[in-house]
PDB file of N, CA and C in Angstrom:
ATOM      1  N   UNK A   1      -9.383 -25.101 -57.519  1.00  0.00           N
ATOM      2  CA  UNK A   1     -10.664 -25.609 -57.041  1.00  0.00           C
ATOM      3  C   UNK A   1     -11.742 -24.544 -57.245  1.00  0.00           C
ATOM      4  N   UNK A   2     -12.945 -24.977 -57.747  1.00  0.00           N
ATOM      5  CA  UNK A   2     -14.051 -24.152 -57.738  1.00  0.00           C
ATOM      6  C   UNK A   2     -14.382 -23.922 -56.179  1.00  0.00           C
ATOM      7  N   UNK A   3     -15.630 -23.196 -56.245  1.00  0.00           N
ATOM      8  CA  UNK A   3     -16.554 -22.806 -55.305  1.00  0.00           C
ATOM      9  C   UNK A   3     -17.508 -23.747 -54.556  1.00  0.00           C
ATOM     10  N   UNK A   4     -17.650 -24.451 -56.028  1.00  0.00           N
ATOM     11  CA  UNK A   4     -18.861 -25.691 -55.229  1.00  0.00           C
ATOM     12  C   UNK A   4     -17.940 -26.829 -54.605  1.00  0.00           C
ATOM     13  N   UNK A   5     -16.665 -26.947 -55.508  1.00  0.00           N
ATOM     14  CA  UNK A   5     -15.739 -28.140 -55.059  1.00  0.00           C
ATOM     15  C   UNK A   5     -15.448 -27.246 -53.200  1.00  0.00           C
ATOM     16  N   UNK A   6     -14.948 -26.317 -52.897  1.00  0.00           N
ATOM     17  CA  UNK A   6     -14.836 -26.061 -51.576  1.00  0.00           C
ATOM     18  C   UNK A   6     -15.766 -26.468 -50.863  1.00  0.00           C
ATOM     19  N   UNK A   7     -16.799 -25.680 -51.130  1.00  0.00           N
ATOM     20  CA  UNK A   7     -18.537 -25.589 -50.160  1.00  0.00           C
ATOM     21  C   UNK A   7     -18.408 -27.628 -50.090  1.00  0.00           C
ATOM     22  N   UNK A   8     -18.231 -28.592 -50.680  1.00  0.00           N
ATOM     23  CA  UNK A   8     -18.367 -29.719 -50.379  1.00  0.00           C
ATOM     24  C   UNK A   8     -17.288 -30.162 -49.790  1.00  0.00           C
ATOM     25  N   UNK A   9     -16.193 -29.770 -49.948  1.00  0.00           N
ATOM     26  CA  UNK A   9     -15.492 -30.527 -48.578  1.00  0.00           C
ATOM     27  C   UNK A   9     -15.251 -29.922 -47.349  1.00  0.00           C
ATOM     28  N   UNK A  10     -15.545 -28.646 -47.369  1.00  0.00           N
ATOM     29  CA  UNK A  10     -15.881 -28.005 -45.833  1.00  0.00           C
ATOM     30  C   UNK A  10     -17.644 -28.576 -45.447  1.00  0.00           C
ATOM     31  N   UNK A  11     -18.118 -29.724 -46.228  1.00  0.00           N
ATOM     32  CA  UNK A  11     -19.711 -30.202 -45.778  1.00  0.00           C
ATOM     33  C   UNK A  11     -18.981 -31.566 -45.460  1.00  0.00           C
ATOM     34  N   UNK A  12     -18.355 -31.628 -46.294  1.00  0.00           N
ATOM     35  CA  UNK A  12     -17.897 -33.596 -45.624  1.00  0.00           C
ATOM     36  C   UNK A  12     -16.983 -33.444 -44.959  1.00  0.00           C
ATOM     37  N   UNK A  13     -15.809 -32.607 -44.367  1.00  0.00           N
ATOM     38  CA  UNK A  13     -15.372 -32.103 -43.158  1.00  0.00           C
ATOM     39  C   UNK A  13     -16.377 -32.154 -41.531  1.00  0.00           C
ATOM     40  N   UNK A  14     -17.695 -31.370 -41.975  1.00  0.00           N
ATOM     41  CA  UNK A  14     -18.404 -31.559 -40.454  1.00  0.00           C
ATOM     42  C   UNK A  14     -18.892 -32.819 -40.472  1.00  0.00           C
ATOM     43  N   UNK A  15     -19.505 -33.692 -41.909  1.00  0.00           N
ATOM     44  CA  UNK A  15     -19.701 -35.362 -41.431  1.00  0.00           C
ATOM     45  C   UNK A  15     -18.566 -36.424 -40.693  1.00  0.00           C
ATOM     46  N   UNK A  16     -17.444 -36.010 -41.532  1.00  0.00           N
ATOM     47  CA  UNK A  16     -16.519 -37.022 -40.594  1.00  0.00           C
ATOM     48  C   UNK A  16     -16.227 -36.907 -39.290  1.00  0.00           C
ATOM     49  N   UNK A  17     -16.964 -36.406 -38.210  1.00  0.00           N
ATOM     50  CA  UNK A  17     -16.894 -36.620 -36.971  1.00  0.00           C
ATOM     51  C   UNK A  17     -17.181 -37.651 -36.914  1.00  0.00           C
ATOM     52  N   UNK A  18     -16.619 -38.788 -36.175  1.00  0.00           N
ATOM     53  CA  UNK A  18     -16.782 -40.211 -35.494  1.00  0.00           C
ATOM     54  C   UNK A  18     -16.910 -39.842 -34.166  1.00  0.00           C
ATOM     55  N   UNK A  19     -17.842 -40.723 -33.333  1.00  0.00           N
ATOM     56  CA  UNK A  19     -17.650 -40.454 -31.929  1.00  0.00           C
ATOM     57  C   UNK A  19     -18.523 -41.866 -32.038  1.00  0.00           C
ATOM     58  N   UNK A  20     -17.412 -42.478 -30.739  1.00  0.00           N
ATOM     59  CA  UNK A  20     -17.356 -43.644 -30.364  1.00  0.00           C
ATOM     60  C   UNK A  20     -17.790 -43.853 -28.921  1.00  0.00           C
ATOM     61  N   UNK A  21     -18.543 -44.459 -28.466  1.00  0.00           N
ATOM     62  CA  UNK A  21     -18.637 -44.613 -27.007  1.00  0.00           C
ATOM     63  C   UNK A  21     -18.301 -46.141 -26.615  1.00  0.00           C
ATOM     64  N   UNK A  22     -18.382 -45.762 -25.383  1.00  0.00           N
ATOM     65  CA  UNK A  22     -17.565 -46.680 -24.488  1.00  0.00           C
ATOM     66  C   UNK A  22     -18.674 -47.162 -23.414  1.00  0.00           C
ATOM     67  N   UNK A  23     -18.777 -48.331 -23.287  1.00  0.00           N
ATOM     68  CA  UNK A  23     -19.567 -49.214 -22.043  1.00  0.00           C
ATOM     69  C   UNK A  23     -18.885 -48.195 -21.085  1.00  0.00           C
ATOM     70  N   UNK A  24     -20.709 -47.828 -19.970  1.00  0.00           N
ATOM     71  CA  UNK A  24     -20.424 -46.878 -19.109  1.00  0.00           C
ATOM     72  C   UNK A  24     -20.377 -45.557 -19.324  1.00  0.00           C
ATOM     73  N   UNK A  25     -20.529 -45.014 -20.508  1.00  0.00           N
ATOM     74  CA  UNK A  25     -20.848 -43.310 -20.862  1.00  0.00           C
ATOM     75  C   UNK A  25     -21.749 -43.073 -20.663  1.00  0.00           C
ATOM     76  N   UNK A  26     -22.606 -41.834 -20.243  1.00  0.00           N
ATOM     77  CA  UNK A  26     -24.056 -41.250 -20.441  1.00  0.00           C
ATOM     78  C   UNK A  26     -23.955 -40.790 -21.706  1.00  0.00           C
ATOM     79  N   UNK A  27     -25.407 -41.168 -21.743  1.00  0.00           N
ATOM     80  CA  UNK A  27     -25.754 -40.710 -23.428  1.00  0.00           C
ATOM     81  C   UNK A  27     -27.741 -40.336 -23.160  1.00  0.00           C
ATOM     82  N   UNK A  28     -27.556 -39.796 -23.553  1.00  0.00           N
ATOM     83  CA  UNK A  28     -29.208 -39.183 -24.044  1.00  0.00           C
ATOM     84  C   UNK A  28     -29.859 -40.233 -24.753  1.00  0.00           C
ATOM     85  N   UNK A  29     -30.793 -40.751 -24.371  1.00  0.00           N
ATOM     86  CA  UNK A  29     -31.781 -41.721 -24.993  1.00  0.00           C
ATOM     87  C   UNK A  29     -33.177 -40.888 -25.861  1.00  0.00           C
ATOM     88  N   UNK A  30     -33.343 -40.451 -26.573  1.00  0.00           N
ATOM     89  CA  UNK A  30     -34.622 -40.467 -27.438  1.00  0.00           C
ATOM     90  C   UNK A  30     -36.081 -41.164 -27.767  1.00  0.00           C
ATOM     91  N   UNK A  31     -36.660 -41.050 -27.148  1.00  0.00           N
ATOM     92  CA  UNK A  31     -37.825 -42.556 -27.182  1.00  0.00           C
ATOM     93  C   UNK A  31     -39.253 -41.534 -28.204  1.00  0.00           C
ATOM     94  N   UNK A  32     -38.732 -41.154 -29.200  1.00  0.00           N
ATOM     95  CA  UNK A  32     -39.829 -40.698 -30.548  1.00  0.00           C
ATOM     96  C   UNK A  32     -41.344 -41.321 -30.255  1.00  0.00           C
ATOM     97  N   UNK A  33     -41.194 -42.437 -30.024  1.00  0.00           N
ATOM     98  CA  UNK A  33     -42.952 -42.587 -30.226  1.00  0.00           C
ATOM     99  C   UNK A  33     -43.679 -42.190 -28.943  1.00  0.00           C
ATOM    100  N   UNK A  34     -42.643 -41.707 -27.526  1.00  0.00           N
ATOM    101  CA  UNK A  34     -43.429 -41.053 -26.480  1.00  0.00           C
ATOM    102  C   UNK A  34     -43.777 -39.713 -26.952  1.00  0.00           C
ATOM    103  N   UNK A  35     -42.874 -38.635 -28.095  1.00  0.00           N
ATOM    104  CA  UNK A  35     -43.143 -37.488 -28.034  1.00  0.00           C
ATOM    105  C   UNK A  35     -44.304 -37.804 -29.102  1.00  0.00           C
ATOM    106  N   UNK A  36     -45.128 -38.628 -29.669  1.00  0.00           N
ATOM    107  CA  UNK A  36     -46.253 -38.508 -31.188  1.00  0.00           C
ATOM    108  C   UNK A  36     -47.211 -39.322 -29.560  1.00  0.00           C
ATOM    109  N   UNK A  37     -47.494 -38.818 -28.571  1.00  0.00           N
ATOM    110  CA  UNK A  37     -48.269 -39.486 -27.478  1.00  0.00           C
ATOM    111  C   UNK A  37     -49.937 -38.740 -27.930  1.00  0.00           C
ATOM    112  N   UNK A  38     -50.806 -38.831 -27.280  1.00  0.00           N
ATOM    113  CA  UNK A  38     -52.071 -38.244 -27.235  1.00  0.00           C
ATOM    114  C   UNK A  38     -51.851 -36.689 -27.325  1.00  0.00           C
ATOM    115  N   UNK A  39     -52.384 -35.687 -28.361  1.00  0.00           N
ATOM    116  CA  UNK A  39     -52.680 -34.669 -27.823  1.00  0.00           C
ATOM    117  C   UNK A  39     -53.350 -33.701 -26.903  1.00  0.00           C
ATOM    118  N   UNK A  40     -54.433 -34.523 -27.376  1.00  0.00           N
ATOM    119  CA  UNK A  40     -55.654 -34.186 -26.374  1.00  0.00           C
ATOM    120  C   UNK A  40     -56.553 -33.431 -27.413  1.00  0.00           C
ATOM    121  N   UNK A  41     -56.157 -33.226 -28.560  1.00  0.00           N
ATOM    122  CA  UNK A  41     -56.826 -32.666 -29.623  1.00  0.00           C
ATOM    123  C   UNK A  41     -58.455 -32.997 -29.709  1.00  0.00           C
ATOM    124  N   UNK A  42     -58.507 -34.165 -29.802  1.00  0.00           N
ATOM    125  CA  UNK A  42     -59.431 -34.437 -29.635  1.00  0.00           C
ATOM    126  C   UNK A  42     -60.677 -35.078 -28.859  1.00  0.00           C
ATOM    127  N   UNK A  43     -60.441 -34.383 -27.473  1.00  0.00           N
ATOM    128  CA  UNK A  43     -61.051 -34.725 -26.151  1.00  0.00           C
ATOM    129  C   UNK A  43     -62.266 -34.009 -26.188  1.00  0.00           C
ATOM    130  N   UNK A  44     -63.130 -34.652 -25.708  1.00  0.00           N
ATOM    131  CA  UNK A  44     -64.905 -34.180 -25.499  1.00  0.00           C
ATOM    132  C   UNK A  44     -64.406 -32.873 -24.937  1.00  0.00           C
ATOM    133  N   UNK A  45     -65.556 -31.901 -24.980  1.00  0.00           N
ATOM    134  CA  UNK A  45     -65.724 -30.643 -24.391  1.00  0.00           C
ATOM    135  C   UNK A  45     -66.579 -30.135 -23.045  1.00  0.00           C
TER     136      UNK A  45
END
């Protein structure tokens, strides 16, 4: 095996994590368009 052939399956090694949840786990919710909210950038002075 080459060098580049390694470096790619120690990269598709860390993708194949599966993680599955189950009705009833906590999980972290993300809501993106609250963090792009008003800056205030451009508020009167």
């Amino acid at each position: 095996m080459d060098k580049q052939q390694k470096q790619k399956d120690r990269y598709d090694e860390k993708l194949k994590k599966i993680v599955s949840y189950q009705i009833g786990n906590l999980v972290l919710y993300y809501k993106a368009i609250l963090d792009k909210q008003w800056s205030g950038k451009l508020d009167s002075k």
